[in-house]
N, C-alpha and C. Protein backbone atom coordinates (compact mmCIF):
# COMPACT_ATOMS: atom_id res chain seq x y z
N UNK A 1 10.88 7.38 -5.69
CA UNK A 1 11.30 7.99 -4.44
C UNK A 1 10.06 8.57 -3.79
N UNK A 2 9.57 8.36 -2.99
CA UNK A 2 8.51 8.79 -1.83
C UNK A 2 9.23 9.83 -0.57
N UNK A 3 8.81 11.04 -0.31
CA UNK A 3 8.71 12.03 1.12
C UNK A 3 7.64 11.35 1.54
N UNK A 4 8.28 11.56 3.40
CA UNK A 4 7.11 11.55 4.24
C UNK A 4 7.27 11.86 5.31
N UNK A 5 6.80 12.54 6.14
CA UNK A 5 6.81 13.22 7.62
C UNK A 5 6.85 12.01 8.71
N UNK A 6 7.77 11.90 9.54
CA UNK A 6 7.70 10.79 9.76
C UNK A 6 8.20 10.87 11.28
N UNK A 7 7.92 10.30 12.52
CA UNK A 7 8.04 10.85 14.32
C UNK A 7 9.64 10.78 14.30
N UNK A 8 10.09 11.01 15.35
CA UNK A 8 11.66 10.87 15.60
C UNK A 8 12.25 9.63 15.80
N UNK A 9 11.06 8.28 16.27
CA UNK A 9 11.19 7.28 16.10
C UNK A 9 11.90 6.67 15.06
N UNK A 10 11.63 7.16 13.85
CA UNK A 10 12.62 7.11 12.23
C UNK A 10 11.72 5.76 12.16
N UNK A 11 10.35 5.35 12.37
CA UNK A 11 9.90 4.21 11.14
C UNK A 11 8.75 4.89 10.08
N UNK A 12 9.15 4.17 9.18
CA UNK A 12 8.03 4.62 8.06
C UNK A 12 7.01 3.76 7.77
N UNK A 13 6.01 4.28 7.38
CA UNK A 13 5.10 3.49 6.93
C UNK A 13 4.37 4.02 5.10
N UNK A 14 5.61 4.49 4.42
CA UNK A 14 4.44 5.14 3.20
C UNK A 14 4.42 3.71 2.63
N UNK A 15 3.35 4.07 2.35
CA UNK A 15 2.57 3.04 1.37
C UNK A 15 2.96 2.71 -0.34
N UNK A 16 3.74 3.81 -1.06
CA UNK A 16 4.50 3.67 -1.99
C UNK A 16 5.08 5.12 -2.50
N UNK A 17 5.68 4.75 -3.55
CA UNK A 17 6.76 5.77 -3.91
C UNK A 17 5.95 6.81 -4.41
N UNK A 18 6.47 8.42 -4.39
CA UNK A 18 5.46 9.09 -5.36
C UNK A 18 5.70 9.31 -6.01
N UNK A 19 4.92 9.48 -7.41
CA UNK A 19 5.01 9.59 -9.21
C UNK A 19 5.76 10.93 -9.06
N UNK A 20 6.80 10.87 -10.13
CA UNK A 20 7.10 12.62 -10.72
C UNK A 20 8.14 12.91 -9.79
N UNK A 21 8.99 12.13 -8.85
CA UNK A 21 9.98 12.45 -8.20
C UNK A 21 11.45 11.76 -8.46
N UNK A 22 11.16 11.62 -9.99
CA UNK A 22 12.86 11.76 -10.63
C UNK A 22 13.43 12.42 -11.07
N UNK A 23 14.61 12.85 -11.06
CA UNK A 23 15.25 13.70 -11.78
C UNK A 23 14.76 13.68 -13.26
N UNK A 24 15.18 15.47 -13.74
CA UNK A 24 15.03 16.15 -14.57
C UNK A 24 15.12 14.80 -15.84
N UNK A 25 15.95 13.73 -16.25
CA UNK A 25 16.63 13.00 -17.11
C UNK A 25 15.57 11.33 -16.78
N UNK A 26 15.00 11.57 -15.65
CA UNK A 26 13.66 10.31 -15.45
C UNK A 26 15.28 8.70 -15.08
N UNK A 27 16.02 9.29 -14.82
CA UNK A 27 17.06 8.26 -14.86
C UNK A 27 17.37 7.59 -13.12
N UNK A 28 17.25 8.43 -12.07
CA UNK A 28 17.24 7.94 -10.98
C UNK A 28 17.03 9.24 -10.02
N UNK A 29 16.86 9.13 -8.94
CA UNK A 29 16.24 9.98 -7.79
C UNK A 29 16.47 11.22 -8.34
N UNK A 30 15.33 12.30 -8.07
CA UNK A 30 15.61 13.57 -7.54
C UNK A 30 16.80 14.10 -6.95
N UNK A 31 17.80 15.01 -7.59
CA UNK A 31 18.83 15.75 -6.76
C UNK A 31 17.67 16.83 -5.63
N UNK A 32 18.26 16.78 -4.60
CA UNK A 32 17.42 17.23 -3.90
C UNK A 32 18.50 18.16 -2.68
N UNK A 33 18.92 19.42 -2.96
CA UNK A 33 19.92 19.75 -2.10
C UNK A 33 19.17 20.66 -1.27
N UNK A 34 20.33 20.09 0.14
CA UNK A 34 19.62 20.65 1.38
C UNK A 34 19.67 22.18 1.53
N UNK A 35 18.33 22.76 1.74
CA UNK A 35 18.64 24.25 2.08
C UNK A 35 18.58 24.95 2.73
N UNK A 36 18.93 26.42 3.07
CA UNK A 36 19.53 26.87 4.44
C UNK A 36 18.02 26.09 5.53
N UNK A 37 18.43 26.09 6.68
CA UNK A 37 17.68 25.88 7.60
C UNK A 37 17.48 23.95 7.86
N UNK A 38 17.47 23.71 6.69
CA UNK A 38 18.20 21.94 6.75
C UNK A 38 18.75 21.68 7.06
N UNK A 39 18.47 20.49 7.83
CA UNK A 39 20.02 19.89 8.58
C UNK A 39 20.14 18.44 8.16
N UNK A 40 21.06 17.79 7.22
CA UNK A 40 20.92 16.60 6.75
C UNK A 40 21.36 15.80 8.18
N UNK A 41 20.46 14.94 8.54
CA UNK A 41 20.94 13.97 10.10
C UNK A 41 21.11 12.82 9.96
N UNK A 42 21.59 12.22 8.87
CA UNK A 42 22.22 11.12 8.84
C UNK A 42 22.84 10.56 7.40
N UNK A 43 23.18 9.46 7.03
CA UNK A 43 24.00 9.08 5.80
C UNK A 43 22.57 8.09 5.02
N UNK A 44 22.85 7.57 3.82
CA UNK A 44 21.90 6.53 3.64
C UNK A 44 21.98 5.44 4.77
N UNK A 45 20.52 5.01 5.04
CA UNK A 45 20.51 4.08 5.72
C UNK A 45 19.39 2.92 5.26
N UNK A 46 18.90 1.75 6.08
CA UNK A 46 17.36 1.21 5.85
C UNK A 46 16.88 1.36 7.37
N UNK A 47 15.06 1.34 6.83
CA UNK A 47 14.65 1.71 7.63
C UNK A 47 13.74 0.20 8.10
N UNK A 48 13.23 -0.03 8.92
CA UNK A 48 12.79 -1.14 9.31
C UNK A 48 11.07 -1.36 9.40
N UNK A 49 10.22 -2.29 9.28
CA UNK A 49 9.00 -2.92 9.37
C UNK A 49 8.85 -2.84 10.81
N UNK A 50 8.46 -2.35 11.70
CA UNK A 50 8.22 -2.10 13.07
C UNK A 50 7.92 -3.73 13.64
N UNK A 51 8.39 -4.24 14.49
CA UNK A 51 8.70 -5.70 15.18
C UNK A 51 8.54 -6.66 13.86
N UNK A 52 9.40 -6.62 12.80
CA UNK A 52 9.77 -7.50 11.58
C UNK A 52 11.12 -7.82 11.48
N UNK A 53 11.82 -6.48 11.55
CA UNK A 53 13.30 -6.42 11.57
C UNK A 53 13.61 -6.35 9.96
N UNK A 54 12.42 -6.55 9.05
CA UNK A 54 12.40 -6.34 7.53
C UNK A 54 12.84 -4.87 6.86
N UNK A 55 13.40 -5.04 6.40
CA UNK A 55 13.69 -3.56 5.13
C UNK A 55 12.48 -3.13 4.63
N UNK A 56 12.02 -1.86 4.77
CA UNK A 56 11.30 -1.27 4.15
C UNK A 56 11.11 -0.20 2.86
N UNK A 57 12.04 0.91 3.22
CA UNK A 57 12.64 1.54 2.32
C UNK A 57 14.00 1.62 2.83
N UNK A 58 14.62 2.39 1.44
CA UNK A 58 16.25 2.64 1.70
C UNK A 58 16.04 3.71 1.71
N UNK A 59 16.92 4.64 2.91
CA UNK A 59 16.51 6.05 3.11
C UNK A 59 17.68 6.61 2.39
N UNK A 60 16.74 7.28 1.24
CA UNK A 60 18.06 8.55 0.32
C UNK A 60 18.54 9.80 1.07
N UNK A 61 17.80 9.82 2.04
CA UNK A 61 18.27 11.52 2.50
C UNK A 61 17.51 11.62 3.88
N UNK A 62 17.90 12.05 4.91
CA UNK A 62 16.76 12.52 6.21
C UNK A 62 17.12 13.92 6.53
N UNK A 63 16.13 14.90 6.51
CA UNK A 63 16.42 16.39 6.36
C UNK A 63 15.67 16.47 8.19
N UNK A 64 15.82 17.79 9.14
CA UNK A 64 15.42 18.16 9.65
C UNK A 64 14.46 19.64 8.95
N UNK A 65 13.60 19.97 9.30
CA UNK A 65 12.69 21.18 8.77
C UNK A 65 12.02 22.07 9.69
N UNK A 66 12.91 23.07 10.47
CA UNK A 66 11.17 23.57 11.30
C UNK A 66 11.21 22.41 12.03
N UNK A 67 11.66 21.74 13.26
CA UNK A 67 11.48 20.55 13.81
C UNK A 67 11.05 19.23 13.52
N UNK A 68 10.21 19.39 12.26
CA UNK A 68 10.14 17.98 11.33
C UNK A 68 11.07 17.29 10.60
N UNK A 69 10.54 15.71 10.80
CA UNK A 69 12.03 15.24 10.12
C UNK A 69 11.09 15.35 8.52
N UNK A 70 11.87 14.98 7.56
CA UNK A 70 11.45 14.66 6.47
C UNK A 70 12.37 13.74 5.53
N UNK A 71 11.88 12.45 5.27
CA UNK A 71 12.86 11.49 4.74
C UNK A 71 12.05 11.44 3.57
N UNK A 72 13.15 10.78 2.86
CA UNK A 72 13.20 11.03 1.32
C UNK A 72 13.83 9.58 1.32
N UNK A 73 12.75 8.48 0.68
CA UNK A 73 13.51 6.81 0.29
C UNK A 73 12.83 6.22 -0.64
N UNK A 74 13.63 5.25 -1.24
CA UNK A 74 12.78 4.30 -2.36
C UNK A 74 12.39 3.03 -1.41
N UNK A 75 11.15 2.52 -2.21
CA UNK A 75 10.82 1.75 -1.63
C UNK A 75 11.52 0.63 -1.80
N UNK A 76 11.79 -0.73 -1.14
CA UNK A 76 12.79 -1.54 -0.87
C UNK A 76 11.80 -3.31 -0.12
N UNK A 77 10.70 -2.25 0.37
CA UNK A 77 10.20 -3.42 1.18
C UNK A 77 10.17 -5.28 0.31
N UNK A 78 10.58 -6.29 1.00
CA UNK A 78 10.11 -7.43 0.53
C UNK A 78 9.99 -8.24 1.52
N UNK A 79 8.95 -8.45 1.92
CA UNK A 79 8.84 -9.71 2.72
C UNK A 79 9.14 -11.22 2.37
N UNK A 80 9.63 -12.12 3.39
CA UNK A 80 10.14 -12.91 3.40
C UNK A 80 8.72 -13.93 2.50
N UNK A 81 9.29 -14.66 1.54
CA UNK A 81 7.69 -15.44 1.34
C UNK A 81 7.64 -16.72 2.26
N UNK A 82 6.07 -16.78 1.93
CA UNK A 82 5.68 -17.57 3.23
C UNK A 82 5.99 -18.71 2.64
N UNK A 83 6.75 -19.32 3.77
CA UNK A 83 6.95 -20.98 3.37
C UNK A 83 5.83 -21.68 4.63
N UNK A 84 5.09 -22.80 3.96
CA UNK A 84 4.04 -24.00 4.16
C UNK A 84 4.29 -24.99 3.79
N UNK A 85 4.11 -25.97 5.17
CA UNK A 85 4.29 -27.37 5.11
C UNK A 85 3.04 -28.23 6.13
N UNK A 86 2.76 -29.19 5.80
CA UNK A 86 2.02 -30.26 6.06
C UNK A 86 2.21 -31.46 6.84
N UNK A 87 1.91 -32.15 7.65
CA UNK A 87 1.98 -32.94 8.08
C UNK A 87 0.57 -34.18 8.39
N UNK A 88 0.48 -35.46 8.55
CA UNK A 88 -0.73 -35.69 8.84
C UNK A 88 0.02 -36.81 10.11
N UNK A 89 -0.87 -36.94 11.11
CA UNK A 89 -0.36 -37.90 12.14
C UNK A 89 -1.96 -38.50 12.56
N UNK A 90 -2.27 -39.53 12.32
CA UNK A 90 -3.93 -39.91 12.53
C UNK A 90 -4.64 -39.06 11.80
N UNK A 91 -5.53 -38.49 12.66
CA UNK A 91 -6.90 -37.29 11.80
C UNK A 91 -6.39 -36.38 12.06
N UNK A 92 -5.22 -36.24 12.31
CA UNK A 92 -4.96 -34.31 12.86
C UNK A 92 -4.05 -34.38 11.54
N UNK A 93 -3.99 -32.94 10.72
CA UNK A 93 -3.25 -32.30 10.20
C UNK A 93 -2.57 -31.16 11.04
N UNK A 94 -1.04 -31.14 10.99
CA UNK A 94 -0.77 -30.11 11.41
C UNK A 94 0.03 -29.47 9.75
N UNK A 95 -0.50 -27.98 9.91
CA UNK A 95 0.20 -26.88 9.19
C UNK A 95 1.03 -25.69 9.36
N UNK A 96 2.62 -26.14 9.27
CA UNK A 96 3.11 -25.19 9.89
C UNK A 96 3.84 -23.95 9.16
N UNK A 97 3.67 -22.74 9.34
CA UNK A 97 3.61 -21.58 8.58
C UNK A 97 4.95 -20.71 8.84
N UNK A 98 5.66 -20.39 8.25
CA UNK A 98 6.73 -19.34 8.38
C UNK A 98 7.08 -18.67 7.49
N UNK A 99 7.14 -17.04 8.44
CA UNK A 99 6.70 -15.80 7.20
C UNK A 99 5.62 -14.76 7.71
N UNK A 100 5.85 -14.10 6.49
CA UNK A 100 4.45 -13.03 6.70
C UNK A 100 3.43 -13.40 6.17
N UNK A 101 2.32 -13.41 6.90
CA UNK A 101 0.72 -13.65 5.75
C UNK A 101 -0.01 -11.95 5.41
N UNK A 102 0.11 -12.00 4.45
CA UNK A 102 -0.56 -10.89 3.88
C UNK A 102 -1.31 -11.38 2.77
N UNK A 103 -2.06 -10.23 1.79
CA UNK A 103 -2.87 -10.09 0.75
C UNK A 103 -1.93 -11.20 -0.33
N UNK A 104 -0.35 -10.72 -0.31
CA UNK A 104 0.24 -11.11 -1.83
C UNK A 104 0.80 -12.85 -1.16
N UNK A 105 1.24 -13.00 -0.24
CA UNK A 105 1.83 -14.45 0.18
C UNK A 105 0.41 -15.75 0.79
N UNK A 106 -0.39 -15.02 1.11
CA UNK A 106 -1.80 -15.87 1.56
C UNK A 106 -1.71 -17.19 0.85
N UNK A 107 -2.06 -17.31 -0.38
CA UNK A 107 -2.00 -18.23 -1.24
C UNK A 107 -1.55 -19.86 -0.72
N UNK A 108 -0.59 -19.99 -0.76
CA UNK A 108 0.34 -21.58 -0.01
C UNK A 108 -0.55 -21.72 0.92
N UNK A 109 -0.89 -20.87 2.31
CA UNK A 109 -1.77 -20.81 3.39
C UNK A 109 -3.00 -21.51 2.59
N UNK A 110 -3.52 -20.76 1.81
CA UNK A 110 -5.24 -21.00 1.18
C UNK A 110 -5.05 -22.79 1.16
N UNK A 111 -4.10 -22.95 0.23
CA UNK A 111 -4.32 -24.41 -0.69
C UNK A 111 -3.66 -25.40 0.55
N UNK A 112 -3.03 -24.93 1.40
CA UNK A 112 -2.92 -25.73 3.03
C UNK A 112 -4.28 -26.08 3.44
N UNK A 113 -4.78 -25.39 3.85
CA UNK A 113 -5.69 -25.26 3.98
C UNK A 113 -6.93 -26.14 3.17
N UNK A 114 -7.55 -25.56 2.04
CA UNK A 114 -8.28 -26.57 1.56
C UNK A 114 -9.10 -27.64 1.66
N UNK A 115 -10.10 -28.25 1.88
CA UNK A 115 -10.82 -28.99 2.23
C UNK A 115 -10.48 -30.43 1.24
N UNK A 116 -9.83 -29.85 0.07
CA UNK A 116 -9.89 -30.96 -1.16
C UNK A 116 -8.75 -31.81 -0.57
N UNK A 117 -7.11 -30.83 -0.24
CA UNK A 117 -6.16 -30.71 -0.04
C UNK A 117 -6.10 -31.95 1.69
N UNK A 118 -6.65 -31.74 2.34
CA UNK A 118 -6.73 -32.21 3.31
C UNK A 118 -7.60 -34.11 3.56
N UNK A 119 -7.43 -33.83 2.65
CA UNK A 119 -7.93 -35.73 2.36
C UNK A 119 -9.21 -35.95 3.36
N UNK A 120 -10.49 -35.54 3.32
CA UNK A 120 -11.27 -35.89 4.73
C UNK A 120 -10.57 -35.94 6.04
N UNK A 121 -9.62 -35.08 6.51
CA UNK A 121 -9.50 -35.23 7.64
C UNK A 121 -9.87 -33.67 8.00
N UNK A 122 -10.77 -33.75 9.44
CA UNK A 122 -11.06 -32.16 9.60
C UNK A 122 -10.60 -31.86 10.97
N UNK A 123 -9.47 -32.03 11.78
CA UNK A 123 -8.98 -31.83 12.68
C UNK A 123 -7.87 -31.03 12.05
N UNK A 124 -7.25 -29.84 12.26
CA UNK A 124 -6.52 -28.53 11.54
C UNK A 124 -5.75 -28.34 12.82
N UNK A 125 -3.95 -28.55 13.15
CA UNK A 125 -3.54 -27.06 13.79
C UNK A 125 -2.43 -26.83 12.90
N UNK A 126 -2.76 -25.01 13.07
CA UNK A 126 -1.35 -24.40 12.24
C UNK A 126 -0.62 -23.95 13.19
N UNK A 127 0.55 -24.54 13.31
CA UNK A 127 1.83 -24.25 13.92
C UNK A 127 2.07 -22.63 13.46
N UNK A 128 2.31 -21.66 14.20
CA UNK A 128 2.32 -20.08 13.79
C UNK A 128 3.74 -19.48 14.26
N UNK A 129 4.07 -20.36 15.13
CA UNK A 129 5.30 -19.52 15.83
C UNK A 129 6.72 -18.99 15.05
N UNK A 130 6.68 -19.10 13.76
CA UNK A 130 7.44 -18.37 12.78
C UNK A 130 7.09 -17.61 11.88
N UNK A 131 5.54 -17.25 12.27
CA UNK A 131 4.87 -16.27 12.05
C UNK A 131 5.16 -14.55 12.40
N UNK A 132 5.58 -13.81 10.99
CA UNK A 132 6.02 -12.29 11.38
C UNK A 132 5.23 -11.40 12.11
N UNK A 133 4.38 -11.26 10.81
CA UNK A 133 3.58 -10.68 10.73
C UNK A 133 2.17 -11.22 10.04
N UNK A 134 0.41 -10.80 10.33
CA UNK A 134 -0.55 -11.33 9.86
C UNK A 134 -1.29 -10.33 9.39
N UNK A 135 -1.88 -10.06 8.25
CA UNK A 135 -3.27 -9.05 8.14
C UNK A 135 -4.34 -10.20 7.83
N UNK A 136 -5.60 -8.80 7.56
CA UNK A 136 -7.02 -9.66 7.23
C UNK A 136 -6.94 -10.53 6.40
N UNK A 137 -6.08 -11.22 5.51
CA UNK A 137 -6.10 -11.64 4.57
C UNK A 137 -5.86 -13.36 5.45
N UNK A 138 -4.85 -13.56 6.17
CA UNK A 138 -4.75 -14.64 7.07
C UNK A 138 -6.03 -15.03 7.91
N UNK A 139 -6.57 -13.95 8.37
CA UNK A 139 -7.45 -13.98 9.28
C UNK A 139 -9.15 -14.44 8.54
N UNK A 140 -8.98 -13.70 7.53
CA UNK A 140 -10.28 -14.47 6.52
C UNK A 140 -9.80 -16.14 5.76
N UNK A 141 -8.72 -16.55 5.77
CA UNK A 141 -8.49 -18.29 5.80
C UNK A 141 -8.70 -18.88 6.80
N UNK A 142 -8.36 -18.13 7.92
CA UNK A 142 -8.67 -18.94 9.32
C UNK A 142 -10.22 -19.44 9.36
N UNK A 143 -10.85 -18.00 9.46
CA UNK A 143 -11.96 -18.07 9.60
C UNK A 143 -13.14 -19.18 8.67
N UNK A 144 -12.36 -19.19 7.35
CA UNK A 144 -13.17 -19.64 6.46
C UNK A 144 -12.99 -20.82 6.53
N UNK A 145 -11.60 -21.74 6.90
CA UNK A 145 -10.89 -22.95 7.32
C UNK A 145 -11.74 -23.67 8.63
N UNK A 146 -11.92 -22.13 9.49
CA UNK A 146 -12.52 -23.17 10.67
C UNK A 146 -14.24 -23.29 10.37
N UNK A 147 -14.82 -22.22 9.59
CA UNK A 147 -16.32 -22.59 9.46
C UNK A 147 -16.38 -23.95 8.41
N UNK A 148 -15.57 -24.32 7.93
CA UNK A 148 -15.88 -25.46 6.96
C UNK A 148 -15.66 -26.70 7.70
N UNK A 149 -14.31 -26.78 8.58
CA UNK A 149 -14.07 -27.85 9.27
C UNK A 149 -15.07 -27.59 10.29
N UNK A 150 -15.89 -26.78 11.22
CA UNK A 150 -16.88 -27.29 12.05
C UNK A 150 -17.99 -27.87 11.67
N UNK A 151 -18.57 -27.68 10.53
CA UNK A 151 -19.82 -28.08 8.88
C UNK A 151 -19.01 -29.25 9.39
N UNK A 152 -18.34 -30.04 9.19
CA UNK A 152 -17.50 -31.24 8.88
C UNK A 152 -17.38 -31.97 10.33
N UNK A 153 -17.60 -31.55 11.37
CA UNK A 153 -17.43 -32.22 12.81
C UNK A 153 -16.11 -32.25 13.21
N UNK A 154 -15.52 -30.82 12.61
CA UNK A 154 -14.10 -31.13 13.17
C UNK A 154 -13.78 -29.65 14.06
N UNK A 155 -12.42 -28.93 13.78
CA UNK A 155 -12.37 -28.11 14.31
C UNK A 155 -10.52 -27.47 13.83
N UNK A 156 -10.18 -26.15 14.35
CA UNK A 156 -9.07 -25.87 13.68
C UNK A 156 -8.56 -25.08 15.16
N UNK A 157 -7.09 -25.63 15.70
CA UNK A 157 -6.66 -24.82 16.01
C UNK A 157 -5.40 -24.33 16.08
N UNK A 158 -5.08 -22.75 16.80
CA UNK A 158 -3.89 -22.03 16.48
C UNK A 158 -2.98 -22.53 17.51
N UNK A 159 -1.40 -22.76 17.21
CA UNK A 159 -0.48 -22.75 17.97
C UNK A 159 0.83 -21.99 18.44
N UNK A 160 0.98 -21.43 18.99
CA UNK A 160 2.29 -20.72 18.76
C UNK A 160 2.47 -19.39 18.00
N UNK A 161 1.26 -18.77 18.50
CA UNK A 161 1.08 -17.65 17.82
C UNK A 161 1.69 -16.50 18.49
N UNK A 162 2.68 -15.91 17.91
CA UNK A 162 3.56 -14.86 18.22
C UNK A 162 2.86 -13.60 18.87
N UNK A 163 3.19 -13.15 20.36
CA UNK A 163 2.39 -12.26 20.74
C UNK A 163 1.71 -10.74 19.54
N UNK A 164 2.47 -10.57 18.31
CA UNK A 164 2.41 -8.94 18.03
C UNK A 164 0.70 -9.79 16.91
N UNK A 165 0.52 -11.05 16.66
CA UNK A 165 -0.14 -11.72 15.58
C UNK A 165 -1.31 -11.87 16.53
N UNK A 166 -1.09 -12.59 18.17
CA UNK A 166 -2.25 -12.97 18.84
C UNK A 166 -3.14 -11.40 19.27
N UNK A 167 -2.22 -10.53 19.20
CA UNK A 167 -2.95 -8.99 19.92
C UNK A 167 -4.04 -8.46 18.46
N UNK A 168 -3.35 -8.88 17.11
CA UNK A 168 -4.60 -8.68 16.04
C UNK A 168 -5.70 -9.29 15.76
N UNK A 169 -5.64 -11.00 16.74
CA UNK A 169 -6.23 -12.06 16.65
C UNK A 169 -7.42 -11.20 17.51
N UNK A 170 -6.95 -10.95 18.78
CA UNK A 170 -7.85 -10.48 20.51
C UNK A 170 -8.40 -9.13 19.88
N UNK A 171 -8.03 -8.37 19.14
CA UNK A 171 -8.80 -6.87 18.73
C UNK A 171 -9.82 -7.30 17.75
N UNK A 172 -9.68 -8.44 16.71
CA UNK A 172 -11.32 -8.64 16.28
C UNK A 172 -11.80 -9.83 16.15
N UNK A 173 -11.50 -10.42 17.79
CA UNK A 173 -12.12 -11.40 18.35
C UNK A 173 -12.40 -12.89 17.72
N UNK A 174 -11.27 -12.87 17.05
CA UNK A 174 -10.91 -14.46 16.27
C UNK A 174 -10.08 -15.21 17.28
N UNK A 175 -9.80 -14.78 18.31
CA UNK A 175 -9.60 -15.56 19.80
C UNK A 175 -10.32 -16.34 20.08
N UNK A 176 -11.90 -15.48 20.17
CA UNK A 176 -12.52 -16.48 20.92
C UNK A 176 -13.66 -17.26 19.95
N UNK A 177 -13.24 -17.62 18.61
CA UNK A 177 -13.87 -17.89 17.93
C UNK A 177 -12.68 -19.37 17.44
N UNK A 178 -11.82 -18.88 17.27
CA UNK A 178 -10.60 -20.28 17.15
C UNK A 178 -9.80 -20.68 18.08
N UNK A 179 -9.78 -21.46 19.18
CA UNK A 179 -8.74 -21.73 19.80
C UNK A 179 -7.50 -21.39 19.57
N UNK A 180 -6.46 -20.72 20.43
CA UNK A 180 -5.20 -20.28 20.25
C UNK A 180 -4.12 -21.44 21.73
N UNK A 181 -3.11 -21.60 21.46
CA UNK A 181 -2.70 -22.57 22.01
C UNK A 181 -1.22 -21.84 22.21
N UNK A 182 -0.69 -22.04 23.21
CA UNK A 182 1.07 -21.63 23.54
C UNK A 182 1.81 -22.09 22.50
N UNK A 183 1.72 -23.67 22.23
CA UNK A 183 2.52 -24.22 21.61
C UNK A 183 1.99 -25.24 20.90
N UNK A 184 2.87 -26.11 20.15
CA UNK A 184 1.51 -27.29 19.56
C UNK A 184 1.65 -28.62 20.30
N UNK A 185 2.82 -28.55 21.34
CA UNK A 185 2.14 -29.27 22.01
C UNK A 185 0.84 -29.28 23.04
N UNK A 186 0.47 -27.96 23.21
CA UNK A 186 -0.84 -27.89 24.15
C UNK A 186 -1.52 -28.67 22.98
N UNK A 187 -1.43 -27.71 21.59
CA UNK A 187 -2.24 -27.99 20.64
C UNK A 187 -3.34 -29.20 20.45
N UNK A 188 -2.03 -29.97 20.36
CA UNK A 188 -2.36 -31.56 20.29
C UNK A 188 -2.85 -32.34 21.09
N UNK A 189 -2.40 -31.97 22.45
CA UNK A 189 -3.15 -32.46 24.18
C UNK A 189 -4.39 -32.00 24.06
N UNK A 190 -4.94 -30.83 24.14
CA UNK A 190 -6.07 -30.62 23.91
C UNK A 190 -7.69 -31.40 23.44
């Protein structure tokens, strides 16, 4: 079970549960009763991944304090795993991705990817538009995908990249380093 101070907005972001907040018996949550000046403001609920629509934690309790909220939840989060698929049509591979890319799902992406995996062909687009969410972890395959295929006389580009994924793309300038495309049919016209 993890506390955390959290805006009126009601999303969370703790990062994980904290140690030493089970009950007396180590058997399940902290009894935790509300006291004077508390105002319990709602029932259990889940709380959401901000533009995911994903479960994050399950909220055990939301107290008011002194104008702070303070929620009390186990963590719950699971992202959807990333499903990857392949296609080859002439020299273009297309790779199309749906899901979250992070640190723990990257993987399928990596071996998509691949230089071995890709039979000599170095023309790359990844179809993105069922793309959740992306961290650095996506963004260092891209990168590493397109410096190998340009070594190679080819090139890699993005399609259908979901505005909340293209605004992390434009803040550290892997925009203008990989082509980004509306859709894959620009993709492919191109």
């Amino acid at each position: 079970m993890s506390m955390c101070s959290m805006p009126a907005s009601r999303h969370c972001s703790c990062p994980s549960p904290l140690e030493g907040s089970r009950s007396p018996g180590g058997t399940g949550p902290a009894a935790r009763p509300v006291t004077p000046g508390r105002q319990d403001l709602t029932q259990p609920s889940a709380l959401t991944v901000p533009g995911t629509g994903q479960d994050r934690h399950q909220v055990v309790s939301v107290v008011e304090d002194a104008g702070e909220i303070v929620v009390e939840s186990e963590k719950t989060y699971r992202p959807h795993p990333l499903e990857v698929a392949s296609s080859a049509s002439g020299g273009i591979v297309v790779v199309t991705v749906s899901g979250a890319i992070d640190h723990a799902s990257v993987g399928p992406l990596v071996q998509a990817l691949d230089s071995g995996r890709l039979a000599g062909r170095s023309c790359v687009i990844v179809d993105m538009q069922h793309v959740s969410f992306m961290d650095s972890s996506g963004i260092n395959a891209f990168l590493a995908t397109h410096r190998d295929l340009t070594r190679a006389g080819g090139w890699l580009r993005l399609a259908g990249v979901p505005d909340s994924v293209r605004r992390t793309l434009r803040r550290v300038g892997v925009d203008a380093v990989i082509p980004c495309y509306p859709g894959l049919r620009e993709a492919l016209a191109a």
